[in-house]
Protein backbone atom coordinates (compact mmCIF):
# COMPACT_ATOMS: atom_id res chain seq x y z
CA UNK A 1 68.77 -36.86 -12.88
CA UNK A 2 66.11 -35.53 -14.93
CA UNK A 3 65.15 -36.72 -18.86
CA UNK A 4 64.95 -34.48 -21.49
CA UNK A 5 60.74 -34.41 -22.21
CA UNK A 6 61.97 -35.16 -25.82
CA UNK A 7 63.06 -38.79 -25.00
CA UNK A 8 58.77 -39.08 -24.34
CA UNK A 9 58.06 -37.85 -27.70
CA UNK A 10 56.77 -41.07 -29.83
CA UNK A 11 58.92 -41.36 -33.64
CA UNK A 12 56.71 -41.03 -36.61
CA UNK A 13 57.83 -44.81 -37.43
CA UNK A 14 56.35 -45.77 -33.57
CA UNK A 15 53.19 -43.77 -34.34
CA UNK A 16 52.53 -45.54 -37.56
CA UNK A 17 52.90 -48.74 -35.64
CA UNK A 18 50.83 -47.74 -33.20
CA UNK A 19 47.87 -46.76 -35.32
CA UNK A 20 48.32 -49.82 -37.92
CA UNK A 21 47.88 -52.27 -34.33
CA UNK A 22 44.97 -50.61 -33.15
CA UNK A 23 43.45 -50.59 -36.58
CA UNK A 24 43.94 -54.28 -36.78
CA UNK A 25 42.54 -54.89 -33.14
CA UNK A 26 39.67 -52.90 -34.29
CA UNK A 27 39.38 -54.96 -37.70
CA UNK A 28 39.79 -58.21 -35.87
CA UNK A 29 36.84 -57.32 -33.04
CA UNK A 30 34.51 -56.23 -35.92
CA UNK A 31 35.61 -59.55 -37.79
CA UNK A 32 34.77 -61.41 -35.04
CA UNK A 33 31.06 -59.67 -34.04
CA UNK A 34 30.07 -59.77 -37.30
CA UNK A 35 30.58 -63.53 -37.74
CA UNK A 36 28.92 -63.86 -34.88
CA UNK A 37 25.61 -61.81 -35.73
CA UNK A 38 22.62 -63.80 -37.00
CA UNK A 39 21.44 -63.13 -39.99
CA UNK A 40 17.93 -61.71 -39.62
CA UNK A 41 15.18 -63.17 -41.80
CA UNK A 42 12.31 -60.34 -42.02
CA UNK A 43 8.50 -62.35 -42.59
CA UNK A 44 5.90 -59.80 -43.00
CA UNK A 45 2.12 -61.45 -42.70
CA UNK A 46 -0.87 -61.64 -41.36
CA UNK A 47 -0.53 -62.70 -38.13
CA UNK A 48 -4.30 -61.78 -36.73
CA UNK A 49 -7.48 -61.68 -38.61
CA UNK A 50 -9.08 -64.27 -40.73
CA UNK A 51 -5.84 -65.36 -42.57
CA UNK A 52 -3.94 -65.60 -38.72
CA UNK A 53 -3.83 -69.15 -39.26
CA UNK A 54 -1.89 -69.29 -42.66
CA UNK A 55 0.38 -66.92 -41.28
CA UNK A 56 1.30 -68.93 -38.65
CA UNK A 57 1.58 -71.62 -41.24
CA UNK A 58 4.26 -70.08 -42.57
CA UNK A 59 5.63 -68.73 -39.70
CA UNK A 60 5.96 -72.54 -38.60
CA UNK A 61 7.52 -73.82 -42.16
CA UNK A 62 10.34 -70.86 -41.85
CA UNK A 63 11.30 -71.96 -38.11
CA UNK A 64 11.44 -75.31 -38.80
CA UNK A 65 13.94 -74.88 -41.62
CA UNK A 66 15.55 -72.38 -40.00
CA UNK A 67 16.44 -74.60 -37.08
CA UNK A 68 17.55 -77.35 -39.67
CA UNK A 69 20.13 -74.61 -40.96
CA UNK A 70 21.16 -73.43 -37.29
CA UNK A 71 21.73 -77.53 -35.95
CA UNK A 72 24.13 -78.04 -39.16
CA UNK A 73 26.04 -75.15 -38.18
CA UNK A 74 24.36 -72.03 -39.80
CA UNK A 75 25.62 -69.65 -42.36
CA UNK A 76 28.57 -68.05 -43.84
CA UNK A 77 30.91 -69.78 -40.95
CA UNK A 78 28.86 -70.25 -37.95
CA UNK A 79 26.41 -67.54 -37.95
CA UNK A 80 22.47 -68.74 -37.04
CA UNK A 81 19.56 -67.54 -38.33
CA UNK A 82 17.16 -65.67 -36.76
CA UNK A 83 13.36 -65.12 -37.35
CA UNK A 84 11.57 -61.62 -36.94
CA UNK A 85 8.00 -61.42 -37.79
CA UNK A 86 5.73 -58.11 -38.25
CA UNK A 87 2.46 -58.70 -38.39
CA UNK A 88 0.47 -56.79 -41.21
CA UNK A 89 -2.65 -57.34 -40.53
CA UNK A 90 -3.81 -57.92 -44.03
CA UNK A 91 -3.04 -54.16 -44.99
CA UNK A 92 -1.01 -52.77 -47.58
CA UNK A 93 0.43 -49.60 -46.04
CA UNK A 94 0.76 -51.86 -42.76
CA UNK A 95 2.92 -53.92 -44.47
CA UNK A 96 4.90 -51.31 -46.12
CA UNK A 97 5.94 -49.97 -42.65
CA UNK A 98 6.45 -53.34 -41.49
CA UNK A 99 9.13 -54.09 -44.23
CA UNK A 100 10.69 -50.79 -43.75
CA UNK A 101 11.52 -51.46 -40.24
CA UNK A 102 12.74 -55.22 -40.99
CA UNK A 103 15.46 -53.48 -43.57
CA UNK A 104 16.13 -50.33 -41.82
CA UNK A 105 16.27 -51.10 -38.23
CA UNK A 106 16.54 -55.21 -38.07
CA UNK A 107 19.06 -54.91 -41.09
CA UNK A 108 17.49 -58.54 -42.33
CA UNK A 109 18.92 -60.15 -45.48
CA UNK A 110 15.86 -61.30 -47.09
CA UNK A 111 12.06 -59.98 -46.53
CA UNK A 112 9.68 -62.70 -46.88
CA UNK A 113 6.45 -61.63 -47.75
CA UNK A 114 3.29 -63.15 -46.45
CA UNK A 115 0.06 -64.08 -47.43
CA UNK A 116 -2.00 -61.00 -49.54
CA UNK A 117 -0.68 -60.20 -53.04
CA UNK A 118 -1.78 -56.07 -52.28
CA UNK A 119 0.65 -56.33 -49.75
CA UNK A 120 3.27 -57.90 -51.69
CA UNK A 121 2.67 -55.44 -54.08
CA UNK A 122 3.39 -52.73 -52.17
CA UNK A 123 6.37 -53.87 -50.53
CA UNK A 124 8.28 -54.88 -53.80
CA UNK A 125 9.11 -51.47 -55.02
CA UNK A 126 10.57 -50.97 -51.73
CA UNK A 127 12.94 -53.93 -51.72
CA UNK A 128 14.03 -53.02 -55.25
CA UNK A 129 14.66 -49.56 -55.03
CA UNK A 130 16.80 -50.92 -51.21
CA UNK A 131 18.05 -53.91 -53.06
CA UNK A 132 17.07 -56.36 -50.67
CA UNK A 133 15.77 -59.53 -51.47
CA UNK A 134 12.17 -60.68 -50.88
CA UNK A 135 10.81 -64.12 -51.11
CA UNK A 136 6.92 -65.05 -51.32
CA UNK A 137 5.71 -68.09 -49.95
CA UNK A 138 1.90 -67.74 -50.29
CA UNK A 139 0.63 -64.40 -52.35
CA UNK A 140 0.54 -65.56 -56.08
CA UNK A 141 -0.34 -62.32 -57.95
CA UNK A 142 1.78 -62.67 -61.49
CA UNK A 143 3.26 -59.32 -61.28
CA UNK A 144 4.93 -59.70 -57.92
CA UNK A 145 7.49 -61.36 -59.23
CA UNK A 146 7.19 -59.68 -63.12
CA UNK A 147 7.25 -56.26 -61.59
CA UNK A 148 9.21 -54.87 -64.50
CA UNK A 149 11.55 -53.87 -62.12
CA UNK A 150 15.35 -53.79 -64.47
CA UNK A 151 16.85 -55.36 -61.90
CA UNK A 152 14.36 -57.94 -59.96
CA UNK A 153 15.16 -58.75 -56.38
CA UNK A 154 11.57 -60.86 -56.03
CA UNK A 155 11.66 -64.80 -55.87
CA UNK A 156 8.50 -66.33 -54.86
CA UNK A 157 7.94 -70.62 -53.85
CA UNK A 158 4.10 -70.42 -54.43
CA UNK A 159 1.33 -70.79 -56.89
CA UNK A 160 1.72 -68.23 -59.66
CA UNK A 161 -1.86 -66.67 -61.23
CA UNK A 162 -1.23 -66.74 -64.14
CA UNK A 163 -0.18 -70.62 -64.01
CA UNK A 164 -3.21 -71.56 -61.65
CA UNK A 165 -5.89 -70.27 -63.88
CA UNK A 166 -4.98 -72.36 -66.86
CA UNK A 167 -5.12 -75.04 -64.01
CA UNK A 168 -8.39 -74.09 -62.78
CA UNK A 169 -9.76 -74.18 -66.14
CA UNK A 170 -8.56 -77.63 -67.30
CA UNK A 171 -9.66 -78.97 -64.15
CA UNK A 172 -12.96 -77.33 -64.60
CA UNK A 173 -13.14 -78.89 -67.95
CA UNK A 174 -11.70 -82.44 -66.65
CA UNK A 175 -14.14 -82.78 -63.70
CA UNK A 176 -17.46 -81.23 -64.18
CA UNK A 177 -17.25 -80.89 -67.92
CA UNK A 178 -17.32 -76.97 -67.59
CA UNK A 179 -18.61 -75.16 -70.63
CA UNK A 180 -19.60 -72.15 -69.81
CA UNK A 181 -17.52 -70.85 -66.50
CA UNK A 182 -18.63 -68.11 -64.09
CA UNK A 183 -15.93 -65.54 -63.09
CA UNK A 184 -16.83 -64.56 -58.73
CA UNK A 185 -13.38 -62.50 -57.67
CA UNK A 186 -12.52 -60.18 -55.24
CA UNK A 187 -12.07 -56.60 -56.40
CA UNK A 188 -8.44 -56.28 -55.74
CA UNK A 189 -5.05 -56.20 -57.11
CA UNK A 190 -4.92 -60.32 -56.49
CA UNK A 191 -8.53 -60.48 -58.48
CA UNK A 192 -7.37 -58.40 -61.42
CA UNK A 193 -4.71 -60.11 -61.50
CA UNK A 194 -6.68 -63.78 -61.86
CA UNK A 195 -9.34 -62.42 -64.39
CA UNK A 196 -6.40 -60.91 -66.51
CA UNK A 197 -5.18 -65.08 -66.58
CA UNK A 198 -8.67 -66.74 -66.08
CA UNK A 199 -9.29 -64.36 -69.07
CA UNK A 200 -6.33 -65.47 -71.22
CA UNK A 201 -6.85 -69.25 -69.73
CA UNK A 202 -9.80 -69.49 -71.48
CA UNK A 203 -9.48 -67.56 -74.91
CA UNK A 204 -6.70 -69.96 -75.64
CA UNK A 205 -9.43 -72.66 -75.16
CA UNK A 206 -12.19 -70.77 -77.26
CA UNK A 207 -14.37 -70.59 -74.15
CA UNK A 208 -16.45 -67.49 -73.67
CA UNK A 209 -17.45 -66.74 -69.46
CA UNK A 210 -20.65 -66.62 -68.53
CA UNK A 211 -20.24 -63.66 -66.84
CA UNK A 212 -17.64 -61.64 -64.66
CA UNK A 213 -18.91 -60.68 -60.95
CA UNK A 214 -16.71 -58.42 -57.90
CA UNK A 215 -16.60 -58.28 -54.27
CA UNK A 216 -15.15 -56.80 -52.27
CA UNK A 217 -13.35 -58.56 -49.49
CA UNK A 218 -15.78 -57.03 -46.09
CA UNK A 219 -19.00 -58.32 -48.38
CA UNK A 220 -21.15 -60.34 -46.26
CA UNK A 221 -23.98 -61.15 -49.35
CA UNK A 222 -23.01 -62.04 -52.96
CA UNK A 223 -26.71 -63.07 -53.85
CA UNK A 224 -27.28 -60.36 -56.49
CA UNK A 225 -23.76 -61.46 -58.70
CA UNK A 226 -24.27 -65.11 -58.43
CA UNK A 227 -27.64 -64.20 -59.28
CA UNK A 228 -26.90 -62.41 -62.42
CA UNK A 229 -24.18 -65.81 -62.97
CA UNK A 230 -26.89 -68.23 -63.16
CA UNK A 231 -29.22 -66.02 -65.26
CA UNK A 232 -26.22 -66.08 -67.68
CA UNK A 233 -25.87 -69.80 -67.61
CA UNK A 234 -22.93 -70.60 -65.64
CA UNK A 235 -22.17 -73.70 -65.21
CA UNK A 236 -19.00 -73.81 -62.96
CA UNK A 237 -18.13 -71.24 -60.63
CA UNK A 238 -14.17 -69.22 -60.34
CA UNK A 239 -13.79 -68.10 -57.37
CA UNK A 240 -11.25 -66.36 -55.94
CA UNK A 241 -10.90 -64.63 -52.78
CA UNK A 242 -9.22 -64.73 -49.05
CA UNK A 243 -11.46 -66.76 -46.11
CA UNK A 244 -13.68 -64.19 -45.28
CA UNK A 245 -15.27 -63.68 -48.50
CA UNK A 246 -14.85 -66.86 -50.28
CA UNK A 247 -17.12 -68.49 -47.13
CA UNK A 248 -19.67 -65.83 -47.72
CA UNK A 249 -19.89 -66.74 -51.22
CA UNK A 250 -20.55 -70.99 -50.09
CA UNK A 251 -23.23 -68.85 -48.08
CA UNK A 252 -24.43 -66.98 -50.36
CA UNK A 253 -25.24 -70.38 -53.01
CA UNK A 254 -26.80 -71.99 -49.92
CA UNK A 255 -29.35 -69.15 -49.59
CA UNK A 256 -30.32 -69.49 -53.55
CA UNK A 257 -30.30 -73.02 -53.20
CA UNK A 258 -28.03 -73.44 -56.39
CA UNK A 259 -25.71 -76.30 -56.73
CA UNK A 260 -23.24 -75.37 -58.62
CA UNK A 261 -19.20 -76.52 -59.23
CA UNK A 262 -16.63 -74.58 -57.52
CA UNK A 263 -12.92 -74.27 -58.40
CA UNK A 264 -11.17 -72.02 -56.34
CA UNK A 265 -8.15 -70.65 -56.60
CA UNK A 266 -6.30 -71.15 -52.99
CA UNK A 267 -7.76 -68.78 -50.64
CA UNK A 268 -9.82 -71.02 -48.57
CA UNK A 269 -7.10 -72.61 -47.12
CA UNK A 270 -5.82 -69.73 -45.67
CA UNK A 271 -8.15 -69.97 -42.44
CA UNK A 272 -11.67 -70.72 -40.83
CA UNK A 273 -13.22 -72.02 -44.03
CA UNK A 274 -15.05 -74.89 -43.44
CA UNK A 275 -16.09 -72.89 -40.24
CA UNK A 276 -17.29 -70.08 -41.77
CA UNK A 277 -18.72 -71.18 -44.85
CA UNK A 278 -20.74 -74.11 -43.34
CA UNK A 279 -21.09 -77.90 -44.48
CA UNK A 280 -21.22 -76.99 -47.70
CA UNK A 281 -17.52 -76.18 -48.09
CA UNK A 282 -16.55 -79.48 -48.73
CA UNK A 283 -17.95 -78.53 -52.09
CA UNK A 284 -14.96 -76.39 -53.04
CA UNK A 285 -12.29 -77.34 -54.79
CA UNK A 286 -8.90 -75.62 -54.32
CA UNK A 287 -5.60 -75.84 -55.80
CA UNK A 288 -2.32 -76.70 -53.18
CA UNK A 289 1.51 -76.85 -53.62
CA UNK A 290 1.78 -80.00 -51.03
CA UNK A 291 -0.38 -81.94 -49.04
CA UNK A 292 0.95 -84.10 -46.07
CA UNK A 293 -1.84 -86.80 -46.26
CA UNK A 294 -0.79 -90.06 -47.86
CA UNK A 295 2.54 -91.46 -48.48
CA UNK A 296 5.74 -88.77 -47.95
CA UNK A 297 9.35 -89.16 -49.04
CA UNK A 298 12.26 -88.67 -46.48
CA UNK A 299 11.92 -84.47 -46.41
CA UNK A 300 8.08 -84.74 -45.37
CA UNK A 301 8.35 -87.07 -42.64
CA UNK A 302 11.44 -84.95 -41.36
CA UNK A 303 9.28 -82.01 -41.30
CA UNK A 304 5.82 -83.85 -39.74
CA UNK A 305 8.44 -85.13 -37.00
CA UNK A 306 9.87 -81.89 -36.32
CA UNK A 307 6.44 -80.04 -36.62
CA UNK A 308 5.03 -82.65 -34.44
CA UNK A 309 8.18 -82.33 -31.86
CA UNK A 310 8.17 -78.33 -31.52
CA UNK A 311 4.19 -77.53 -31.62
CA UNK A 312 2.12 -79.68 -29.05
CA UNK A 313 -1.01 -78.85 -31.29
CA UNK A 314 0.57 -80.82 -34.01
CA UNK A 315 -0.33 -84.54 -33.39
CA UNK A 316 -0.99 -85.69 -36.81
CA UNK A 317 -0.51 -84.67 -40.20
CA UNK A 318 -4.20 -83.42 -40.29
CA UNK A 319 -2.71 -80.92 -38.01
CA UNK A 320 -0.38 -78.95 -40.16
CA UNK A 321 -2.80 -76.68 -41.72
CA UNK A 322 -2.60 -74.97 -44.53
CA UNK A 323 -0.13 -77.32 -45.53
CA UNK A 324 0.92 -75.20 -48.49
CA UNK A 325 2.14 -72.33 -45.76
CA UNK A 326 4.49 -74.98 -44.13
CA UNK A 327 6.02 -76.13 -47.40
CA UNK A 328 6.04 -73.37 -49.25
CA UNK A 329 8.29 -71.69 -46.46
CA UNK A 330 10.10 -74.60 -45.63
CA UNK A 331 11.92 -74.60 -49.37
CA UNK A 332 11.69 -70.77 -49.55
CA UNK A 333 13.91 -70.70 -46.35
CA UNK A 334 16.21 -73.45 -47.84
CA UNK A 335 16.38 -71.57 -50.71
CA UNK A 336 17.33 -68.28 -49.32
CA UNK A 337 19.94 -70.13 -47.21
CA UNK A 338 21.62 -71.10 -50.50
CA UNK A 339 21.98 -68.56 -51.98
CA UNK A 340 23.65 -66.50 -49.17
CA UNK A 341 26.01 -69.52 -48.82
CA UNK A 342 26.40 -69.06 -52.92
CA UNK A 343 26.98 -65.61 -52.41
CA UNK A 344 29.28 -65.85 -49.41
CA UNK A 345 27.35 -62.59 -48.40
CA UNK A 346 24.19 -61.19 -47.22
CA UNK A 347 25.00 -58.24 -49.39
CA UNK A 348 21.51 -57.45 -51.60
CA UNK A 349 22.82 -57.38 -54.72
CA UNK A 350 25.18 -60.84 -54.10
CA UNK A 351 22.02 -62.92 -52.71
CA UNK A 352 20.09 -61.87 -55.23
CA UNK A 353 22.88 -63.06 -57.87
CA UNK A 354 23.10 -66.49 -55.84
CA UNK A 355 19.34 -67.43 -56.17
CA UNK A 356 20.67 -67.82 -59.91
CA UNK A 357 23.95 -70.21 -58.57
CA UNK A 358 21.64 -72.58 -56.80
CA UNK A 359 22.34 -76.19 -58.55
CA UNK A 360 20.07 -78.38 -56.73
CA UNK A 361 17.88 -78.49 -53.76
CA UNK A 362 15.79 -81.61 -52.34
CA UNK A 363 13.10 -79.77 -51.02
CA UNK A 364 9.60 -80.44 -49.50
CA UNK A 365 7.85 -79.60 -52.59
CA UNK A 366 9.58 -80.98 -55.22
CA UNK A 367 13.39 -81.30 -56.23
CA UNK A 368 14.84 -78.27 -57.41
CA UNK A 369 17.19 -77.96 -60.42
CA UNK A 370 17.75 -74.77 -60.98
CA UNK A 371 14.83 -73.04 -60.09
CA UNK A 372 15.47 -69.41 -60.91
CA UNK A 373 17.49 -67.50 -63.59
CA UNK A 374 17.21 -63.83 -64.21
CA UNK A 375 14.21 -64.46 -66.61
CA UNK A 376 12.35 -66.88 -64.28
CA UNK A 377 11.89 -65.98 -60.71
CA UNK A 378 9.18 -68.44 -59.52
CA UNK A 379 10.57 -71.63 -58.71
CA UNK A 380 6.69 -73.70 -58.60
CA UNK A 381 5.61 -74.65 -61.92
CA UNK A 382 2.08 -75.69 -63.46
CA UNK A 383 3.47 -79.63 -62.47
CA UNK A 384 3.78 -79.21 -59.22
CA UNK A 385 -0.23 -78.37 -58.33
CA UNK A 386 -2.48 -80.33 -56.48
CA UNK A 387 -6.65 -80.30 -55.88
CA UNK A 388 -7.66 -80.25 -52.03
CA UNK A 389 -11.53 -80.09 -50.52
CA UNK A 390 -12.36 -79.71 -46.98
CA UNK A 391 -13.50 -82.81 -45.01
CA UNK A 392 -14.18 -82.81 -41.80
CA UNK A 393 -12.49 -79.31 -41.80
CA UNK A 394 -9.02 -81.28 -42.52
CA UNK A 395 -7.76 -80.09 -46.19
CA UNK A 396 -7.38 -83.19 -47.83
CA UNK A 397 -6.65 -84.08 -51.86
CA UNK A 398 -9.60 -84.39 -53.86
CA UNK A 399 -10.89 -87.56 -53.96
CA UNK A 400 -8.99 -88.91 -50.79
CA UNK A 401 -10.43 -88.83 -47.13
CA UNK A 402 -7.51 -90.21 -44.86
């Protein structure tokens, strides 16, 4: 007995079924690969050079919160973090193509940018026109985060410029009784952006700079502006600059023979200072977010263990150097995790919107009540500064030598 071939043709009803199970099977395997893909955090920073060593600083502070986030579980319902770095070798258009390929091809949720405020500059109109967050833990350039942008997707956990040179000025004032400051700065988008506040800094306080001198950052002799400092009358040095140049300038006084105060923004933390610029870099003074010398509360000796546990070069506290790489990573990271839990997303647009959700966060730095809103996007204030020197090539607070 033979079937009619028509008793093999499928119903329109059956065919709907069919095609509505699948689809489900399909929705339900997707469902279940996506909650188990990592969410990708993107750092771009210099991870050789000069400045290698506060990349790796911060390198360290996002891996050790990160695995604090992955042992309670992870995000959005079980997915862990992952870390992918790009090294950018201290070079704007490197770093450019380095973020590109962390949001293109990695697909990471938030780009955390590194150590140079050029390159931070040069990445943020990419992550706004992509709408992808980006986080700065070192670079402190005002406009990184004031971009102008309508709709901001920068947050930084770092020193601000604009906030550090009313610092350096009334510590200047405070401690060697500066009258008439000298202006030393790199001849970059990170100096402009410090004599633009060094500049406003000190009109508000009636004081009138000796003098305002470049460099630019491959300079190996800064004898003829210091030179034309002290014929001016300076009596306090600003400096700011990255390793490199900052040492040459501690060189450069040596050579003169002039002793003269020095109040630096933070760039000589970033590497081989002391190395570089010889025994008299102990005569710098540099502003920190966090120092891990002296007495900590329950979040730094978590993070000393842990750095201590996972890095065999870490045997002390003088070990975690720069310390304001670790911490200001460590909360960044923490901070970034919130909001993507606020958001329930790692959707641009939704993590950007949860920075503004986050309540409260007990952080390394500080504790955080609310630290950003649409209008404020830097989450460090002017409080939460501290003065560091260089002994014995540990960075230590001023005035403190164990």
């Amino acid at each position: 007995m033979t079937l009619s071939s028509k008793n093999f043709l499928p119903t329109r009803r059956t065919l709907i079924e069919t095609s509505v199970a699948i689809a489900l099977v399909a929705f339900s395997g997707a469902t279940l690969a996506q909650s188990g893909e990592p969410i990708k955090f993107g750092l771009v920073t210099a991870l050789s050079g000069q400045s290698a060593l506060a990349g790796e600083s911060i390198s360290r502070g996002m891996q050790i919160a990160i695995d604090e986030i992955n042992a309670k579980g992870g995000l959005l319902g079980g997915r862990k973090v992952e870390l992918v770095r790009r090294d950018d070798e201290a070079n704007p258009a490197k770093g450019v193509i380095a973020a590109r390929e962390l949001i293109y091809r990695e697909k990471v949720a938030v780009v955390f940018g590194g150590l140079d405020t050029p390159v931070s500059m040069a990445i943020v109109p990419l992550i706004n026109q992509e709408k992808v967050p980006f986080m700065g833990p070192w670079a402190a350039g005002t406009a990184i985060t004031k971009n102008g942008a309508e709709t901001n997707f920068a947050f930084r956990v770092s020193a601000v410029d604009e906030i550090v040179d009313v610092g350096m000025l009334s510590y200047a004032q405070k401690t060697f009784n500066a009258k008439k400051p000298g202006l030393i700065l790199v001849n970059n988008p990170w100096g402009e952006s410090n004599e633009r506040g060094l500049k406003a800094a000190m009109s508000a306080k009636g004081v009138t700079p000796a003098g305002i001198e470049k460099f630019e950052g491959n300079d190996i002799d800064m004898v003829p502006q210091l030179t034309r400092l002290k014929a001016a009358g300076a009596d306090t040095l600003f400096m700011v600059g990255n390793v490199g140049p900052s040492a040459q300038v501690v060189k450069s006084l040596d050579r003169m023979g002039w002793k003269v105060p020095v109040v630096s923004h933070w760039g000589p933390a970033g590497g081989r200072f002391s190395e570089l610029a010889g025994p008299n870099a102990k005569d710098v003074h540099f502003v920190q977010t966090y120092s891990f010398f002296g007495k900590q509360g329950p979040v730094g000796e978590r993070v000393i263990k842990a750095m201590m546990a996972k890095y065999p070069n870490v045997k002390t506290p003088a070990d975690i150097t720069p310390a304001v790489g670790v911490a200001n990573a460590y909360d960044a990271t923490h901070l970034a995790a919130l909001a993507i839990q606020a958001a329930g997303s790692t959707q641009g647009d939704a993590v950007r919107q949860g920075f503004y959700k986050i309540d409260k966060y007990e952080g390394l730095i500080k504790t955080y009540v609310k630290p950003f809103s649409p209008a404020v996007h830097d989450a460090v204030t002017s409080d939460d500064y501290v003065w560091a020197q260089f002994i014995d090539n540990r960075i230590v607070p001023v005035g403190q030598t164990n």
